[in-house]
Every structure is written in structure tokens, then in C-alpha cells.
C-alpha atoms as a PDB file:
ATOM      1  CA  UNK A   1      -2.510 -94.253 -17.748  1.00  0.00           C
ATOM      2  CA  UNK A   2      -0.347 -96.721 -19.201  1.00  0.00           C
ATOM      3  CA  UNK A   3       0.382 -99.878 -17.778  1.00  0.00           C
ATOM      4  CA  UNK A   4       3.604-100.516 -16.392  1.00  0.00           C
ATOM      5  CA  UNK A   5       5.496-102.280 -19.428  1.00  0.00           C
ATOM      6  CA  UNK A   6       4.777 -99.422 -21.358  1.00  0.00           C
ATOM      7  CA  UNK A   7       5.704 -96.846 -18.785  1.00  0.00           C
ATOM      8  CA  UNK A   8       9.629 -99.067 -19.009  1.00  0.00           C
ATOM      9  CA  UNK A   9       9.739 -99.253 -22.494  1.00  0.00           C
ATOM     10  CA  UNK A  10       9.263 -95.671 -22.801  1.00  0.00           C
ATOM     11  CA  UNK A  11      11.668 -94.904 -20.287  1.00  0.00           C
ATOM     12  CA  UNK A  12      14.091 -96.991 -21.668  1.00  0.00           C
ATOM     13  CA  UNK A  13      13.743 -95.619 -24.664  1.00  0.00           C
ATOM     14  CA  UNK A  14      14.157 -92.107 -23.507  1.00  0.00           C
ATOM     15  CA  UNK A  15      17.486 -92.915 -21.271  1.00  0.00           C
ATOM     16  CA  UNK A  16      18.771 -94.817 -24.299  1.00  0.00           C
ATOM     17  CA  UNK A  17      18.117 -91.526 -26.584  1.00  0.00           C
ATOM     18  CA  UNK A  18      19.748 -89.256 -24.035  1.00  0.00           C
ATOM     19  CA  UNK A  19      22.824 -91.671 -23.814  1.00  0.00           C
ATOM     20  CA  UNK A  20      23.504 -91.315 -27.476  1.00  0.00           C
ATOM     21  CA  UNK A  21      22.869 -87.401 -26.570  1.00  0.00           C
ATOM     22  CA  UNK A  22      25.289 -87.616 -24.563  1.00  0.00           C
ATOM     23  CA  UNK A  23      27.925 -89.463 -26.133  1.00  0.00           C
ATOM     24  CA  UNK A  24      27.946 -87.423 -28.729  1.00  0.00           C
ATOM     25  CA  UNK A  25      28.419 -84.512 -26.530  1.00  0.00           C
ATOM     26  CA  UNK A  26      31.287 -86.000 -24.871  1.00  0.00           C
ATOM     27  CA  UNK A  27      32.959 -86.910 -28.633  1.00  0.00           C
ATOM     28  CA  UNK A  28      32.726 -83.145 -29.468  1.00  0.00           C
ATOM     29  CA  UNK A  29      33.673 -81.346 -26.433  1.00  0.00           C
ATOM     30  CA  UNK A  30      36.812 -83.808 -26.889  1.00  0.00           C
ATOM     31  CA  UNK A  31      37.614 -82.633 -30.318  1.00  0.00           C
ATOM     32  CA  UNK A  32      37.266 -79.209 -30.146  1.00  0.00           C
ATOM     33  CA  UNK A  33      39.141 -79.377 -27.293  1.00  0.00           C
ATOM     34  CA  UNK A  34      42.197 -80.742 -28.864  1.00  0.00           C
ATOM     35  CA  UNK A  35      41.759 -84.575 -28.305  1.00  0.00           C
ATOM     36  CA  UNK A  36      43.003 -86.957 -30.706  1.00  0.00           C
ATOM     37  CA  UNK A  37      41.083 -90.222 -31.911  1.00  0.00           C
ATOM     38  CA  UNK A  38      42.195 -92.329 -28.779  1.00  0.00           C
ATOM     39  CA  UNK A  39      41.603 -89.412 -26.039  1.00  0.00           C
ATOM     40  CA  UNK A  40      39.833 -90.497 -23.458  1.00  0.00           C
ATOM     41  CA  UNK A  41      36.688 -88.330 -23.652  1.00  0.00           C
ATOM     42  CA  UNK A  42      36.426 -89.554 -27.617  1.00  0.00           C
ATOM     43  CA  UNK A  43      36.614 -93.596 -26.513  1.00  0.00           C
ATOM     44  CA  UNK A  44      33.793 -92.647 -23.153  1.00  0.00           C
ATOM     45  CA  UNK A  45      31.503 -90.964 -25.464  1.00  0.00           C
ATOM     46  CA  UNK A  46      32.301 -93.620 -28.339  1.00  0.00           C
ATOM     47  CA  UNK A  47      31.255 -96.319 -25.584  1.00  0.00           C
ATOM     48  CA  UNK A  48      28.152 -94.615 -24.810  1.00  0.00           C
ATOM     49  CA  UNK A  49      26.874 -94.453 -28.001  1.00  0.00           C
ATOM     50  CA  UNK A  50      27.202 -97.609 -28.228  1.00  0.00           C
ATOM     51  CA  UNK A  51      25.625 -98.569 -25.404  1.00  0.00           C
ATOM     52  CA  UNK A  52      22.630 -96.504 -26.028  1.00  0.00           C
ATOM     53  CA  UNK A  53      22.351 -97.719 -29.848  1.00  0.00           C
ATOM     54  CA  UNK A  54      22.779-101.147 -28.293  1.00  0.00           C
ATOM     55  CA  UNK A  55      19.818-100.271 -25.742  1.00  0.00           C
ATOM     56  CA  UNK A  56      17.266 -99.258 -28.252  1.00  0.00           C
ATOM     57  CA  UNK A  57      18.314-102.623 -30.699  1.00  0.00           C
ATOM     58  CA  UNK A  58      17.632-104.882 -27.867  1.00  0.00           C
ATOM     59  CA  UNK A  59      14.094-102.870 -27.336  1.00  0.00           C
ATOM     60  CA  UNK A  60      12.910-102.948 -30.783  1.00  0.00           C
ATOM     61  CA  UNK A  61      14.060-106.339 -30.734  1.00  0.00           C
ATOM     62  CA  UNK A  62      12.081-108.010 -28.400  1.00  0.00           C
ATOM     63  CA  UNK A  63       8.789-108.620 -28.399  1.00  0.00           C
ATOM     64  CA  UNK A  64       5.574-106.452 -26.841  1.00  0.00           C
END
């Protein structure tokens, strides 16, 4: 069973993953539905790219 840090870093790492998923998901439902570059589905899904590429940075980044 693994201990509780590594049960959050793997969860974080997963949620952080499915984020991305999801940005990207939200970036080309936008544009194939006929949303521009500032529309607001294209900026959310830019935004939670972000945040998930920012999420698994900050992981990697600190130490075990």
C-alpha cells in the first residue's frame, strides 16, 4: 500500500494529466465549432492547460 505522500503525488499527477485532457478538449470543440482565437472556450481550455502543465512543473519540482 503506499504511504500517503505517494498516494497525493499520484493523484496529483493524474488530475493534472486529465486537466491538460481536458483543456485540450475544450480548445477543439471551440474550433471546430467556429470559435476564433479569443472565444471563450479557446482562452478556458488555454487556461487549463496551463494550469495543469503548471501542476505537474511544481510536482517534479519539488522534492520527494
Amino acid at each position: 500500500m503506499p504511504s500517503p505522500r505517494q498516494f497525493h503525488r499520484g493523484s496529483t499527477r493524474v488530475f493534472s494529466v486529465l486537466l491538460i485532457v481536458v483543456g485540450v478538449a475544450m480548445v477543439v470543440a471551440s474550433i471546430g465549432a467556429g470559435g476564433g482565437p479569443l472565444a471563450v472556450g479557446v482562452v478556458l481550455g488555454v487556461l487549463f492547460c496551463a494550469a495543469g502543465g503548471a501542476r505537474l512543473y511544481l510536482l517534479e519540482r519539488t522534492p520527494r
